[in-house]
PDB file of N, CA and C in Angstrom:
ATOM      1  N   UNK A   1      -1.545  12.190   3.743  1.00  0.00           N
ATOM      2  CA  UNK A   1      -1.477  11.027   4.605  1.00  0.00           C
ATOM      3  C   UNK A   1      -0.018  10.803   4.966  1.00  0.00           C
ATOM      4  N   UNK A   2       0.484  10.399   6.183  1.00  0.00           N
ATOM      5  CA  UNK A   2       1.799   9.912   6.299  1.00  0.00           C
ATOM      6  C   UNK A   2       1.526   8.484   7.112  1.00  0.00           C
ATOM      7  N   UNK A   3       2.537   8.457   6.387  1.00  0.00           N
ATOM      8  CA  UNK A   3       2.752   6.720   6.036  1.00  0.00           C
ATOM      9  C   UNK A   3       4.469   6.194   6.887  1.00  0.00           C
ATOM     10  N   UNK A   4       4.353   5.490   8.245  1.00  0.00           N
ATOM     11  CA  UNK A   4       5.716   5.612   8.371  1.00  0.00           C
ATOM     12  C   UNK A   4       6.693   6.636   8.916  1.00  0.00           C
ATOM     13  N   UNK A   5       5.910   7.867   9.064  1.00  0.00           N
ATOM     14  CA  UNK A   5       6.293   8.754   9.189  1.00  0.00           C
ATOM     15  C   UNK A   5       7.012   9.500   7.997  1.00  0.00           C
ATOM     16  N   UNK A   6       6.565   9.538   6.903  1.00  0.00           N
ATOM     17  CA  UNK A   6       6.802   9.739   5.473  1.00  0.00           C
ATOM     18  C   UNK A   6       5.265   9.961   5.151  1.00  0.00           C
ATOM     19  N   UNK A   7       5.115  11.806   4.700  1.00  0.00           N
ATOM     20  CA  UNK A   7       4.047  12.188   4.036  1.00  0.00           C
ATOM     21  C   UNK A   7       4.313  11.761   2.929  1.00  0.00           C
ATOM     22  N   UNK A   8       2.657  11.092   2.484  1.00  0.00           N
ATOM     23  CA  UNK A   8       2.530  10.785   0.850  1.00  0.00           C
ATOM     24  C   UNK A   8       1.408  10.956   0.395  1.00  0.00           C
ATOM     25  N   UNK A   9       1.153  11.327  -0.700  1.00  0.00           N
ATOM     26  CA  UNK A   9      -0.096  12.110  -1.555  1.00  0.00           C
ATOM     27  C   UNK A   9      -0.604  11.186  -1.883  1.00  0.00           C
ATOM     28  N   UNK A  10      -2.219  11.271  -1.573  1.00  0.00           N
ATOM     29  CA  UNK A  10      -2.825  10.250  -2.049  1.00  0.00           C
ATOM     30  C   UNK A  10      -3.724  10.778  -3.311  1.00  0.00           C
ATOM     31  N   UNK A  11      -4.182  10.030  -4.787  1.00  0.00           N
ATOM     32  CA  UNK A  11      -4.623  10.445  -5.243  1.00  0.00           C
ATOM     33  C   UNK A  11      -6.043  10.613  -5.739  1.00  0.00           C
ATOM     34  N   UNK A  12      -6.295   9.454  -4.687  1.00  0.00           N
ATOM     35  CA  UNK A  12      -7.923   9.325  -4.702  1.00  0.00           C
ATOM     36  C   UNK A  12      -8.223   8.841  -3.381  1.00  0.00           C
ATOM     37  N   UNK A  13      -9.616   8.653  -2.422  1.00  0.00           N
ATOM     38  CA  UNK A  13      -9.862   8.205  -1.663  1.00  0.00           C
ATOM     39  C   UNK A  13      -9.769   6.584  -2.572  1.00  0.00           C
ATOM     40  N   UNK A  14      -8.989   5.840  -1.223  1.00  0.00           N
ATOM     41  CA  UNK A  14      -8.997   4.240  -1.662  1.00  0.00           C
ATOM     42  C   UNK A  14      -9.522   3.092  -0.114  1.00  0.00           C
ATOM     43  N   UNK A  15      -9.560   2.064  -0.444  1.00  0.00           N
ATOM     44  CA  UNK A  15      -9.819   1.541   0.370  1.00  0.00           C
ATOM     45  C   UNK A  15      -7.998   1.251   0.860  1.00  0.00           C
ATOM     46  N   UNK A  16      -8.103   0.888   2.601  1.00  0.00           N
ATOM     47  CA  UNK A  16      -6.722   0.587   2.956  1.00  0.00           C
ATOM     48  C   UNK A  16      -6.022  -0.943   2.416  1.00  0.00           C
ATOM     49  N   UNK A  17      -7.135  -1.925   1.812  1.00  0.00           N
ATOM     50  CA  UNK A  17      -6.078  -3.116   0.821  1.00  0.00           C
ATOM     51  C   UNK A  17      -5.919  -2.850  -0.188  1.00  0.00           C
ATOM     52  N   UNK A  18      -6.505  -1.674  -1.147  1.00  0.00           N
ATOM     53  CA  UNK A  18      -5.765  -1.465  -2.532  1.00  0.00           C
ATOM     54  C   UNK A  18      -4.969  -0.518  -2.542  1.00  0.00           C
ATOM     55  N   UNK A  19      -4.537   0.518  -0.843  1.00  0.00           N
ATOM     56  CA  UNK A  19      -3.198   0.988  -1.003  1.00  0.00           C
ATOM     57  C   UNK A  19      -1.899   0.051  -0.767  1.00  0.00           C
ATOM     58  N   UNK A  20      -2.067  -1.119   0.246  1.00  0.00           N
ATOM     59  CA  UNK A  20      -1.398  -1.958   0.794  1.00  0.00           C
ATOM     60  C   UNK A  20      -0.831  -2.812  -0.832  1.00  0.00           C
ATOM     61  N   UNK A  21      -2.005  -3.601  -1.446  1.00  0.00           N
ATOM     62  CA  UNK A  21      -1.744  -3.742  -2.418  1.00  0.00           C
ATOM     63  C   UNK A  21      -1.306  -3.167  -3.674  1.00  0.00           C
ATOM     64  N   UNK A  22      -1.266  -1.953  -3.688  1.00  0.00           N
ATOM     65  CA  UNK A  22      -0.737  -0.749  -4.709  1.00  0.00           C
ATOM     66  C   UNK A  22       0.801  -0.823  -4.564  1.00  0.00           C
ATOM     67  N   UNK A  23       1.219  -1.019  -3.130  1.00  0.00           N
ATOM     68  CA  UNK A  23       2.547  -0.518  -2.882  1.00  0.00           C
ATOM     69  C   UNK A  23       2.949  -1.611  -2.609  1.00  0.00           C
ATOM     70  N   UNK A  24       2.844  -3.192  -2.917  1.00  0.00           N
ATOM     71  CA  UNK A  24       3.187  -4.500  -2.547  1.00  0.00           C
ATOM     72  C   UNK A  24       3.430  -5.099  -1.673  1.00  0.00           C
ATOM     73  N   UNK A  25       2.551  -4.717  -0.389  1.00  0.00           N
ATOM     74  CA  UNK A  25       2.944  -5.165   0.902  1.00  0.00           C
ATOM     75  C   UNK A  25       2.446  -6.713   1.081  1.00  0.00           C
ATOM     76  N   UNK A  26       3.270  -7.600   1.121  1.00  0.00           N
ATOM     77  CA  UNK A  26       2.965  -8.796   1.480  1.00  0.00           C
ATOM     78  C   UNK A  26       1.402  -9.271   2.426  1.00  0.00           C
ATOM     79  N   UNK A  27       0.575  -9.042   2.377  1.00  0.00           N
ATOM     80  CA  UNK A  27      -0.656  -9.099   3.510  1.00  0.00           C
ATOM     81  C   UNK A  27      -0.549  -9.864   4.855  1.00  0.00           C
ATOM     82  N   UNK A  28       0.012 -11.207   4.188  1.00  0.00           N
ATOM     83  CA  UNK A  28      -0.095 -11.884   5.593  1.00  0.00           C
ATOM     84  C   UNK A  28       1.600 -11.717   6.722  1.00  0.00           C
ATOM     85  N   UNK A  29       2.346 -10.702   5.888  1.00  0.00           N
ATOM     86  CA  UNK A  29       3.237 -10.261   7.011  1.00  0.00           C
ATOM     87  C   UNK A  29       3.687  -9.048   7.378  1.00  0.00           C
ATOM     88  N   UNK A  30       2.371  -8.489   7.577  1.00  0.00           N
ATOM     89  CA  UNK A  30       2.195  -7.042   8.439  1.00  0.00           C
ATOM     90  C   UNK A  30       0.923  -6.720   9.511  1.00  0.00           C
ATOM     91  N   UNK A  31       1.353  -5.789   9.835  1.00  0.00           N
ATOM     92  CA  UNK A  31       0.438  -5.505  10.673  1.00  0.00           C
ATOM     93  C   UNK A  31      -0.036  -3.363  10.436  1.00  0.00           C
ATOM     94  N   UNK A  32      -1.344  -3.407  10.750  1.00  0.00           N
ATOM     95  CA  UNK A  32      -1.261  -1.800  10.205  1.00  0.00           C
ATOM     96  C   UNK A  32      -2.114  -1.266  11.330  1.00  0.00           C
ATOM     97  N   UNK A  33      -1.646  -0.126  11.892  1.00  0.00           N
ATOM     98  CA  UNK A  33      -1.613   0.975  12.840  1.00  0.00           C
ATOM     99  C   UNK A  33      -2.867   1.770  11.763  1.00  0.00           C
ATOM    100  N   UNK A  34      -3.948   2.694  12.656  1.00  0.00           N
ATOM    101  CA  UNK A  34      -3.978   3.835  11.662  1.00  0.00           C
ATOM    102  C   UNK A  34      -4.750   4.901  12.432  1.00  0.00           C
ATOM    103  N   UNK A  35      -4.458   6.057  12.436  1.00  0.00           N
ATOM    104  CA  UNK A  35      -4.172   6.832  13.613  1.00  0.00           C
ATOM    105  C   UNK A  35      -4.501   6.124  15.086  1.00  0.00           C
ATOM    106  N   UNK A  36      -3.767   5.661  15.549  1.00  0.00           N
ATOM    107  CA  UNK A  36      -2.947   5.272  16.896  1.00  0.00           C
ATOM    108  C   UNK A  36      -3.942   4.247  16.997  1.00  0.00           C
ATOM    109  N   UNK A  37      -4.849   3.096  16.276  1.00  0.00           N
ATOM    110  CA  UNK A  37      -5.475   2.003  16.674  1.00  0.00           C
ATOM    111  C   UNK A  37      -5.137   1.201  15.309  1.00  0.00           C
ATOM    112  N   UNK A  38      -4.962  -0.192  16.338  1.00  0.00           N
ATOM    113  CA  UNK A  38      -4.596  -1.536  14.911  1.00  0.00           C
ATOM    114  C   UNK A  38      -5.941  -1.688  14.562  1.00  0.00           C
ATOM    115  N   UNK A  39      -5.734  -1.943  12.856  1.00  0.00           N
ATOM    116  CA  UNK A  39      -6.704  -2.532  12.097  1.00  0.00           C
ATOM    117  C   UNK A  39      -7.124  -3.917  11.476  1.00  0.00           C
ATOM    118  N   UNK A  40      -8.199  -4.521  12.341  1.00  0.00           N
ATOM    119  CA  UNK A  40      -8.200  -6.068  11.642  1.00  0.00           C
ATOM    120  C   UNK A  40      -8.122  -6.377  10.870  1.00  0.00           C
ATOM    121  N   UNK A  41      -7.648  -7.535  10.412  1.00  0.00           N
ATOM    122  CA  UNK A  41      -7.616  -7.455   8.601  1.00  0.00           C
ATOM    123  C   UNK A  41      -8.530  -7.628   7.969  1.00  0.00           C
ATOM    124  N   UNK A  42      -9.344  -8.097   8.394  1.00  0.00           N
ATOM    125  CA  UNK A  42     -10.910  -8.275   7.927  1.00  0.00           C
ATOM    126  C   UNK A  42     -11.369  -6.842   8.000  1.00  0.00           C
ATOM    127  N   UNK A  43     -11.210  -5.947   8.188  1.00  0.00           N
ATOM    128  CA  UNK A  43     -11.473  -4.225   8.249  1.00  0.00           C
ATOM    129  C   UNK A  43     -10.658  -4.293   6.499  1.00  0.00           C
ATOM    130  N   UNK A  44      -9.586  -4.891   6.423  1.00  0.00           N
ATOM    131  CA  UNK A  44      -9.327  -3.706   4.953  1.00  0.00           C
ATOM    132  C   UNK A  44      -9.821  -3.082   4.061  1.00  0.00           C
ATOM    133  N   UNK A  45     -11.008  -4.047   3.904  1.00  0.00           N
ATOM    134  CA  UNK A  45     -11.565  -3.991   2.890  1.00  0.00           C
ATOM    135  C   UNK A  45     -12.607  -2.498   3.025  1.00  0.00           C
ATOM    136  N   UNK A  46     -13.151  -2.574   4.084  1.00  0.00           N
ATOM    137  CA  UNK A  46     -13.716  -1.611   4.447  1.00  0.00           C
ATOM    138  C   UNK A  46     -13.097   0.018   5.183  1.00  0.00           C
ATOM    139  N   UNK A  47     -11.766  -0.225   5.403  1.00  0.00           N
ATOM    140  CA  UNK A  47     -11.373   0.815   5.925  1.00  0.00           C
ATOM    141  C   UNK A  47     -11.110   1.803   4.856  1.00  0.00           C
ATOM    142  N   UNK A  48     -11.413   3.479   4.540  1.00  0.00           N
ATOM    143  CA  UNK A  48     -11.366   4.065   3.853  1.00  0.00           C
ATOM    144  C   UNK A  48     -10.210   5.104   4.013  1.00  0.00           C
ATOM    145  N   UNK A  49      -9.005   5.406   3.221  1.00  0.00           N
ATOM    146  CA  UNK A  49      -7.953   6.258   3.818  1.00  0.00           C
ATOM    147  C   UNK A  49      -8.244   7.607   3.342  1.00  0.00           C
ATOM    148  N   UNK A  50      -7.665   8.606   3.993  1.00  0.00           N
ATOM    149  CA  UNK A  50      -8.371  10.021   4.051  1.00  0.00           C
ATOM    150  C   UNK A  50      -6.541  10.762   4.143  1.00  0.00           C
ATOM    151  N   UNK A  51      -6.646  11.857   3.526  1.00  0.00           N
ATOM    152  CA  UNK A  51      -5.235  13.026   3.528  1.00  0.00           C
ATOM    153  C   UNK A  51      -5.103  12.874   4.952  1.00  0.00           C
ATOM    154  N   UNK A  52      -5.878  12.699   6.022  1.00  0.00           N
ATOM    155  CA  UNK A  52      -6.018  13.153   7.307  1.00  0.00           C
ATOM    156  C   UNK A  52      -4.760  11.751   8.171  1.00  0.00           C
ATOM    157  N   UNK A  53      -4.693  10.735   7.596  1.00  0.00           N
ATOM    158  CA  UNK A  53      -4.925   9.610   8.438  1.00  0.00           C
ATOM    159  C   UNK A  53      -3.008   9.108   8.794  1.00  0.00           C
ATOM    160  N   UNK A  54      -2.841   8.816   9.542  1.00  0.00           N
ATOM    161  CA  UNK A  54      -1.282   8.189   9.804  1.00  0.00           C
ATOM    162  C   UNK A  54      -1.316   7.223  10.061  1.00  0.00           C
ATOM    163  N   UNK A  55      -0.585   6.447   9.019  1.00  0.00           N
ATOM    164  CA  UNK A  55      -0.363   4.377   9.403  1.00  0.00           C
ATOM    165  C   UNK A  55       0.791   4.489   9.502  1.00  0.00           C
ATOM    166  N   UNK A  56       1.037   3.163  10.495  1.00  0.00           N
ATOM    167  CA  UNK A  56       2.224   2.698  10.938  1.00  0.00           C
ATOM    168  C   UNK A  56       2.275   1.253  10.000  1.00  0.00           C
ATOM    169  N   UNK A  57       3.046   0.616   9.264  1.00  0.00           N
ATOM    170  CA  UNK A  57       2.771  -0.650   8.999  1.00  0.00           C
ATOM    171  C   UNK A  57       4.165  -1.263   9.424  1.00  0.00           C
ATOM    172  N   UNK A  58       4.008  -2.385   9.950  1.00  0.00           N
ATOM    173  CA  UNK A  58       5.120  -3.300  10.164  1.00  0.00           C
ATOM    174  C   UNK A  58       5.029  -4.342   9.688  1.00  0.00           C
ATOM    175  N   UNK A  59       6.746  -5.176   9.680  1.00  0.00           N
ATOM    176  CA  UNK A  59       6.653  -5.754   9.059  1.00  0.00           C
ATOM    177  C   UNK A  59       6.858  -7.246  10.110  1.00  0.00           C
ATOM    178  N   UNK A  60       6.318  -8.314   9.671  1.00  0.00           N
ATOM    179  CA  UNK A  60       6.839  -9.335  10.862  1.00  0.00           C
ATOM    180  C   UNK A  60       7.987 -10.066  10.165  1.00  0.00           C
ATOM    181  N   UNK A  61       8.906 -10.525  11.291  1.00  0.00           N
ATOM    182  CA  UNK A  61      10.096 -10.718  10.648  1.00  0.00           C
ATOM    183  C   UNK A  61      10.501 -12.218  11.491  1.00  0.00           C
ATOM    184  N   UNK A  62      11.174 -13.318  11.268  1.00  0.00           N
ATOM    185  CA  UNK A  62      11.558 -14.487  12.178  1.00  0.00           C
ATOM    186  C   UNK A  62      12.803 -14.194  12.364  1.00  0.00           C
ATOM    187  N   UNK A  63      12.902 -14.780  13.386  1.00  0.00           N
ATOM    188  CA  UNK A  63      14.292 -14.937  14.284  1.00  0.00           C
ATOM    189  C   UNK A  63      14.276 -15.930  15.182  1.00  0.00           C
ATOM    190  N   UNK A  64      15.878 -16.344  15.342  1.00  0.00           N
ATOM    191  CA  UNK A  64      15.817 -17.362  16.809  1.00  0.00           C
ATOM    192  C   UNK A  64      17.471 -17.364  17.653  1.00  0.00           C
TER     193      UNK A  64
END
């Protein structure tokens, strides 16, 4: 899977919120790409990640 553009080994099929949550991504300040379509967040739970798959995750950030 690459992640970011950073291949990373996954070691089991997981769902996409217990990789998000594995690697401490804040939930309510990102957004996740996964091969070239955004994923609702209400999908996490159900979205399944595969060796195959490329996420983009961002991060939202404030400014003024």
């Amino acid at each position: 899977m690459r992640v970011n553009g950073v291949i990373t080994t996954l070691t089991q099929h997981q769902s996409l919120i217990d990789y998000l949550r594995q690697q401490n991504y804040d939930l309510t300040k990102i957004a996740v790409e996964r091969n070239g379509e955004i994923v609702p967040k209400d999908l996490y739970q159900s979205t399944i990640l595969g060796e195959n798959d490329q996420l983009e995750i961002v991060h939202f950030v404030g400014g003024g």
